[in-house]
PDB file of N, CA and C in Angstrom:
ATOM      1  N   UNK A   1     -39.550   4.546 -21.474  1.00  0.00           N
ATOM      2  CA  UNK A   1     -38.266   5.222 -21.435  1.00  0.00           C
ATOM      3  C   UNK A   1     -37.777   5.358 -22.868  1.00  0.00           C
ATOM      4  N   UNK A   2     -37.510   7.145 -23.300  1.00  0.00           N
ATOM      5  CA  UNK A   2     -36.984   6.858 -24.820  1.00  0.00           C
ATOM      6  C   UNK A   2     -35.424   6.271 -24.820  1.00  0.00           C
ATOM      7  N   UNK A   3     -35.159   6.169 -25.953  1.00  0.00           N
ATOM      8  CA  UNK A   3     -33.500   5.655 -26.366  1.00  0.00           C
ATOM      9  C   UNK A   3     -32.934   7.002 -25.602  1.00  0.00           C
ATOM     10  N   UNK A   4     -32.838   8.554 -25.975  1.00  0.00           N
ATOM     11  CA  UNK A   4     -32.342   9.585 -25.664  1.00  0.00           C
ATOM     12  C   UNK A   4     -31.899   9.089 -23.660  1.00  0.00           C
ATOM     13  N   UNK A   5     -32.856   8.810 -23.328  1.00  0.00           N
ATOM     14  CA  UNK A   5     -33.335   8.859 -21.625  1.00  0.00           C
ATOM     15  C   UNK A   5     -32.094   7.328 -21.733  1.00  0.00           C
ATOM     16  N   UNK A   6     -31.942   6.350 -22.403  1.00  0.00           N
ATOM     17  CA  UNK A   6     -31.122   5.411 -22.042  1.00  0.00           C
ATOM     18  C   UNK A   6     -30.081   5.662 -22.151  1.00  0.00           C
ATOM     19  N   UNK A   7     -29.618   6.002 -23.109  1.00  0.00           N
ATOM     20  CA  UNK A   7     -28.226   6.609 -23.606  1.00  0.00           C
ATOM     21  C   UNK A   7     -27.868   7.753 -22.607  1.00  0.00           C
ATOM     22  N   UNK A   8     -28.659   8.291 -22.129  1.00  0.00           N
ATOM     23  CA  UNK A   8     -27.942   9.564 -20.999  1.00  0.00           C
ATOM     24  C   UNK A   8     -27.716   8.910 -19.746  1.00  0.00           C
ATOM     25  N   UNK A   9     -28.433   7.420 -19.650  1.00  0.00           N
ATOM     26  CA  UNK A   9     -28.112   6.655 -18.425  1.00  0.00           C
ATOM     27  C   UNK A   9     -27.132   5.785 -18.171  1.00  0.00           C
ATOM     28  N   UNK A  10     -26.934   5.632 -19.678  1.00  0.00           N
ATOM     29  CA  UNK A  10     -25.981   4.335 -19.341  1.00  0.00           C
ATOM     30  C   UNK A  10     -24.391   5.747 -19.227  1.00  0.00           C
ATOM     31  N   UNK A  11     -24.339   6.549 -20.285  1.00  0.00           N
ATOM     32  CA  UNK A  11     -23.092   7.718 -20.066  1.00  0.00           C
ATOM     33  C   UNK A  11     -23.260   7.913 -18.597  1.00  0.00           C
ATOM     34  N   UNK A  12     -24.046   7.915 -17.590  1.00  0.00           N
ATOM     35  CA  UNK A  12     -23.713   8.893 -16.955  1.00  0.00           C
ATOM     36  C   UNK A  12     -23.325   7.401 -15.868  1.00  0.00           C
ATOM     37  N   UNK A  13     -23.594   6.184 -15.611  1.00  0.00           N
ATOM     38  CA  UNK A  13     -23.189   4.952 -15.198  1.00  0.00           C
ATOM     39  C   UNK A  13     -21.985   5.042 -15.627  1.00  0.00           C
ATOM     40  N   UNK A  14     -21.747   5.194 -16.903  1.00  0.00           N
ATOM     41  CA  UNK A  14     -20.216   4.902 -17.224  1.00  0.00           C
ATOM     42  C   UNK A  14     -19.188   6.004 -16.225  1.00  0.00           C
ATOM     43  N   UNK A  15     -20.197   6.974 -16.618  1.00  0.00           N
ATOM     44  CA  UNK A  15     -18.708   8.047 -15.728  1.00  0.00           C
ATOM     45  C   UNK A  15     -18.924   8.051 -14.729  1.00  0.00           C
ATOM     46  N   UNK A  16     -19.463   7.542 -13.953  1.00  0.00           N
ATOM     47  CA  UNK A  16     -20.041   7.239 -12.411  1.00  0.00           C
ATOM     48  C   UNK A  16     -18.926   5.739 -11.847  1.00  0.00           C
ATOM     49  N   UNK A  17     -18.950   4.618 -12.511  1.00  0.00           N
ATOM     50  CA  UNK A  17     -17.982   3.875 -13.098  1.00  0.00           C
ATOM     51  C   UNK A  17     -15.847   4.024 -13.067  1.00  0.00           C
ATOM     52  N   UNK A  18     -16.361   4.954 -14.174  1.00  0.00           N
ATOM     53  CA  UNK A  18     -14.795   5.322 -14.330  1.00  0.00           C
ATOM     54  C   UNK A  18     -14.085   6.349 -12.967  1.00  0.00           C
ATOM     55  N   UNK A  19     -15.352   7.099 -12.263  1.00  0.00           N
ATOM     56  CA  UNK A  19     -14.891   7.848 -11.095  1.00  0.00           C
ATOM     57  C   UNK A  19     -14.238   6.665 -10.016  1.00  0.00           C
ATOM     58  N   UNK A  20     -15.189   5.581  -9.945  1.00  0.00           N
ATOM     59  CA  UNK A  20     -15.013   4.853  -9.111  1.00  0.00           C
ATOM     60  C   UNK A  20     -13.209   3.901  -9.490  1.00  0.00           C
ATOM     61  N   UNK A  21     -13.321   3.652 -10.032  1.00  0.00           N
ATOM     62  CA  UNK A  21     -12.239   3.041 -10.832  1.00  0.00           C
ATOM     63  C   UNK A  21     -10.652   4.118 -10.346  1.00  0.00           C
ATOM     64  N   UNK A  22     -11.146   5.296 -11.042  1.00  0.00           N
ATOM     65  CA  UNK A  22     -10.021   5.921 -10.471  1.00  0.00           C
ATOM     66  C   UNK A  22      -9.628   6.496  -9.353  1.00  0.00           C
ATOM     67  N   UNK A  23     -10.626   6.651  -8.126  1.00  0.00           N
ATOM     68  CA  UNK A  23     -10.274   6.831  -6.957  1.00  0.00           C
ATOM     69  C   UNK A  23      -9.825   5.237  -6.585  1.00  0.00           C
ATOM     70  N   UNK A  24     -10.577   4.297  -6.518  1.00  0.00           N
ATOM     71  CA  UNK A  24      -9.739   2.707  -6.088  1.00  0.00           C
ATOM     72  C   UNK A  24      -7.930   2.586  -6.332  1.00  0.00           C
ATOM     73  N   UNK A  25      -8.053   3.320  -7.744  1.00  0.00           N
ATOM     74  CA  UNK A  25      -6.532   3.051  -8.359  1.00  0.00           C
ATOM     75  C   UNK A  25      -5.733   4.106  -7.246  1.00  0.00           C
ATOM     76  N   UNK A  26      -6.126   5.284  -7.074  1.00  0.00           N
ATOM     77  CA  UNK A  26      -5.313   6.245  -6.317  1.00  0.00           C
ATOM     78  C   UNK A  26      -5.582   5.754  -4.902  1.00  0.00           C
ATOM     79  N   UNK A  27      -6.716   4.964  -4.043  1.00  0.00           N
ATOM     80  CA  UNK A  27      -5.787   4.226  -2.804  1.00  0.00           C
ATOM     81  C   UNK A  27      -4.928   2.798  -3.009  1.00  0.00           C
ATOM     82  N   UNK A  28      -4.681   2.562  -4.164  1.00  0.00           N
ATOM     83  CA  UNK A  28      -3.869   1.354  -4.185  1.00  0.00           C
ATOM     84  C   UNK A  28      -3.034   1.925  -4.157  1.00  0.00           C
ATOM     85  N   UNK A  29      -2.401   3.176  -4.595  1.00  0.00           N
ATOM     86  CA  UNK A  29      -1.424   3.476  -4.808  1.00  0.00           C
ATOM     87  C   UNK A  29      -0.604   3.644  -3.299  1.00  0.00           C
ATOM     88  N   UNK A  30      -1.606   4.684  -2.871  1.00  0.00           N
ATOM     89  CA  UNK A  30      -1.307   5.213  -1.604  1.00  0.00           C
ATOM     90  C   UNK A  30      -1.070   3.561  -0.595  1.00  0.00           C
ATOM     91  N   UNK A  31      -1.781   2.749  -0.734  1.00  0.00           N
ATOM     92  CA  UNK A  31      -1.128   1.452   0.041  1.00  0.00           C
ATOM     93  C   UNK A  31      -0.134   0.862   0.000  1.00  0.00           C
ATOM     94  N   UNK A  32       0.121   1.495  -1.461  1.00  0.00           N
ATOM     95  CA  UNK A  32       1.126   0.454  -1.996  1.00  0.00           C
ATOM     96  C   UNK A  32       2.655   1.176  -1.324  1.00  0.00           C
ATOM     97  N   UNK A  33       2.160   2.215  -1.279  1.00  0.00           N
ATOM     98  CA  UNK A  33       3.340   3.035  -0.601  1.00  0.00           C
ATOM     99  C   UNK A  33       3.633   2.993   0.855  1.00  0.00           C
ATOM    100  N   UNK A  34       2.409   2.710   1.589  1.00  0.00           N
ATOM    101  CA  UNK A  34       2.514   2.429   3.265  1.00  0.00           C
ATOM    102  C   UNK A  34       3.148   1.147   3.168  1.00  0.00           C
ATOM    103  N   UNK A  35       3.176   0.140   2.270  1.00  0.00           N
ATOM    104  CA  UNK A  35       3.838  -1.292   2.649  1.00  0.00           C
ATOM    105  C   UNK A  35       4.869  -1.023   2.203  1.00  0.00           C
ATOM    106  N   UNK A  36       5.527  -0.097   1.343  1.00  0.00           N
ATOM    107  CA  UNK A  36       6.625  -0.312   0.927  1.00  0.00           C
ATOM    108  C   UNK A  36       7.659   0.390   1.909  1.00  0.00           C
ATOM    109  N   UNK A  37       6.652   1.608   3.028  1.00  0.00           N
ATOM    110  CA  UNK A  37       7.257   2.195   3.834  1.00  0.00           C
ATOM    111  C   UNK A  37       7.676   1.110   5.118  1.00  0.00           C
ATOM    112  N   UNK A  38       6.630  -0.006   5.655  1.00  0.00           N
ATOM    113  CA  UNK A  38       7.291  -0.033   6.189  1.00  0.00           C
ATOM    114  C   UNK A  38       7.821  -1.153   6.267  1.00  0.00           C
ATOM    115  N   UNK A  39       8.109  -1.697   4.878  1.00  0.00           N
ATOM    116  CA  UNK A  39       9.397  -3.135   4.521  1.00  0.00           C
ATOM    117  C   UNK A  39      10.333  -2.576   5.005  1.00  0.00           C
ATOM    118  N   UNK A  40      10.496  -1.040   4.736  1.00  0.00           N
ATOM    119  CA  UNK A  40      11.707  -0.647   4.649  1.00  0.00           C
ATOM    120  C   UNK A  40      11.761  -0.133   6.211  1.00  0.00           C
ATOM    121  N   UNK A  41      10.801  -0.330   7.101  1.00  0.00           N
ATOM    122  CA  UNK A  41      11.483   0.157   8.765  1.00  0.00           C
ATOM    123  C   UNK A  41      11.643  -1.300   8.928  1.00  0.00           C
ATOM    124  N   UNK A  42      10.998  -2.383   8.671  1.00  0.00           N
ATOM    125  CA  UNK A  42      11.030  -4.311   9.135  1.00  0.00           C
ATOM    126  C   UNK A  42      12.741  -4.099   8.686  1.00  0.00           C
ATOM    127  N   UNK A  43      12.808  -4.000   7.463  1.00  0.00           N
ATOM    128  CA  UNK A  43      14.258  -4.245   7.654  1.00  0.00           C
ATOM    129  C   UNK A  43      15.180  -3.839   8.353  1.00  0.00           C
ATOM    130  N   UNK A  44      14.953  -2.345   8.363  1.00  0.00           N
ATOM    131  CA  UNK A  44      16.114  -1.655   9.379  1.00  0.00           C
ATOM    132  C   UNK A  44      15.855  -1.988  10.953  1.00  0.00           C
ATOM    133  N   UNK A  45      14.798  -2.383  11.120  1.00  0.00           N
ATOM    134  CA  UNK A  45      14.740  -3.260  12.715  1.00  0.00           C
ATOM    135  C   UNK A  45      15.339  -4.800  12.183  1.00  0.00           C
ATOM    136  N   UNK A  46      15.186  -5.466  11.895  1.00  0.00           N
ATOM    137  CA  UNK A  46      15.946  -6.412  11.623  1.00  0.00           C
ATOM    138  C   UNK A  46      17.630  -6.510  11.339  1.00  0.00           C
ATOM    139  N   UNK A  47      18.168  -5.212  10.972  1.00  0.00           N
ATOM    140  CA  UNK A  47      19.489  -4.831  11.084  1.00  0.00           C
ATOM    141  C   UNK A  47      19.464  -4.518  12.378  1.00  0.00           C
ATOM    142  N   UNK A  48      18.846  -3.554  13.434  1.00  0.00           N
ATOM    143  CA  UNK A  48      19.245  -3.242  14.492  1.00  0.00           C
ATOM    144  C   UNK A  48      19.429  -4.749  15.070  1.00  0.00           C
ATOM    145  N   UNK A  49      18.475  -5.811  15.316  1.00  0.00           N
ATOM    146  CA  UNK A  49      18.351  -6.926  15.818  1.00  0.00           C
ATOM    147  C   UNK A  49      19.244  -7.720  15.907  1.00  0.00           C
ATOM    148  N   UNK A  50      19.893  -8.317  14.403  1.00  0.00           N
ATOM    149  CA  UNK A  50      21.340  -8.612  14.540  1.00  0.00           C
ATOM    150  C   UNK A  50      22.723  -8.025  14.714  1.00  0.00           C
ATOM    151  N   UNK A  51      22.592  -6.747  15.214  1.00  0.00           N
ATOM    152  CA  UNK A  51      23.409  -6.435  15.227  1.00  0.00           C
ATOM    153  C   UNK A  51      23.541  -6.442  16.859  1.00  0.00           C
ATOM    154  N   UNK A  52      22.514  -5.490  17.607  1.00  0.00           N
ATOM    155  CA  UNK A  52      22.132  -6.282  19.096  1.00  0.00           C
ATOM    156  C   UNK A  52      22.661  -7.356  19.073  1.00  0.00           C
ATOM    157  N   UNK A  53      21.887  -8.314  19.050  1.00  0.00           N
ATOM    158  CA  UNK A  53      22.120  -9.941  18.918  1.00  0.00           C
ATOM    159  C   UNK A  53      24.043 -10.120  18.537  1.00  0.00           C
ATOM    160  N   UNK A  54      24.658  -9.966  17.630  1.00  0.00           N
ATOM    161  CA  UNK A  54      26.002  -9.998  17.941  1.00  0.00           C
ATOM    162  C   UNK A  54      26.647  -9.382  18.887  1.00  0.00           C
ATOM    163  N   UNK A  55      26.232  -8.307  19.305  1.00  0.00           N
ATOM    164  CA  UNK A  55      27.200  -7.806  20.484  1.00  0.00           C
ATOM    165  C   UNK A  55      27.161  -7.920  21.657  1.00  0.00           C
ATOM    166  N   UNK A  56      25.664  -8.666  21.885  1.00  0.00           N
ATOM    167  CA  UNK A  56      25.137  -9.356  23.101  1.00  0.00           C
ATOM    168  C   UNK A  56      26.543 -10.729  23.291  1.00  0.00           C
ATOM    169  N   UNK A  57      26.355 -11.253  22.076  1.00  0.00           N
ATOM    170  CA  UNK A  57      26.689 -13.082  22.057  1.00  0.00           C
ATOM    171  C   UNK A  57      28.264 -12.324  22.163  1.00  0.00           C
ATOM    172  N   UNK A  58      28.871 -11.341  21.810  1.00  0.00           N
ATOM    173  CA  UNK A  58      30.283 -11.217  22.023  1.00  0.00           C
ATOM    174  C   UNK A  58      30.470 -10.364  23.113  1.00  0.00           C
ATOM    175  N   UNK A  59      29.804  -9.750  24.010  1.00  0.00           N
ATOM    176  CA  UNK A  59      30.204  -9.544  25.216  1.00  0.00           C
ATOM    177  C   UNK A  59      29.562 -10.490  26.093  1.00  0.00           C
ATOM    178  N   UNK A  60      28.859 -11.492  26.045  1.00  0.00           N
ATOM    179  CA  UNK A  60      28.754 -12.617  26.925  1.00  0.00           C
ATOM    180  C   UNK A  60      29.555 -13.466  26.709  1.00  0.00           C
ATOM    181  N   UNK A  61      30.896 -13.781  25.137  1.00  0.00           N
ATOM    182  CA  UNK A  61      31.747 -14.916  25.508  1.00  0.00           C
ATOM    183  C   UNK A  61      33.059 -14.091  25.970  1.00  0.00           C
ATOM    184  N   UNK A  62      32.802 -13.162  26.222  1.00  0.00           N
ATOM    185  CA  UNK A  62      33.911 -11.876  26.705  1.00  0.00           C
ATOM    186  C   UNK A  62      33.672 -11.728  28.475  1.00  0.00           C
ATOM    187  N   UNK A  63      32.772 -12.057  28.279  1.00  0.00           N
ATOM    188  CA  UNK A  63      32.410 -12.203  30.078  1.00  0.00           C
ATOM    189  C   UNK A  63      32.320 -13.244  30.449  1.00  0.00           C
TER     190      UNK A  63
END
């Protein structure tokens, strides 16, 4: 194998490499965005919950 034939192998590993690298980074991203979507429904069910939950406990000491 000449040097020419290595050097075109290891470039083309590298950018074979860096493809990989940057599609990984663009689904972290995209994950990072589904968890952040749905902290943000956990919470707003967790507001519905106590809020249920209080109006339960005040129309049962109302009844």
């Amino acid at each position: 194998m000449g040097m020419t034939e290595k050097v075109w192998g290891a470039l083309t590993a590298m950018i074979k490499l860096e493809d990989k690298v940057n599609r990984q980074a663009e689904a972290m991203k995209l994950q990072q965005q589904k968890i952040e979507d749905l902290t943000g429904r956990v919470i707003r069910l967790e507001a519905q919950l106590e809020l249920l939950t209080g109006a339960a406990l005040v129309k049962k000491l109302k009844g």
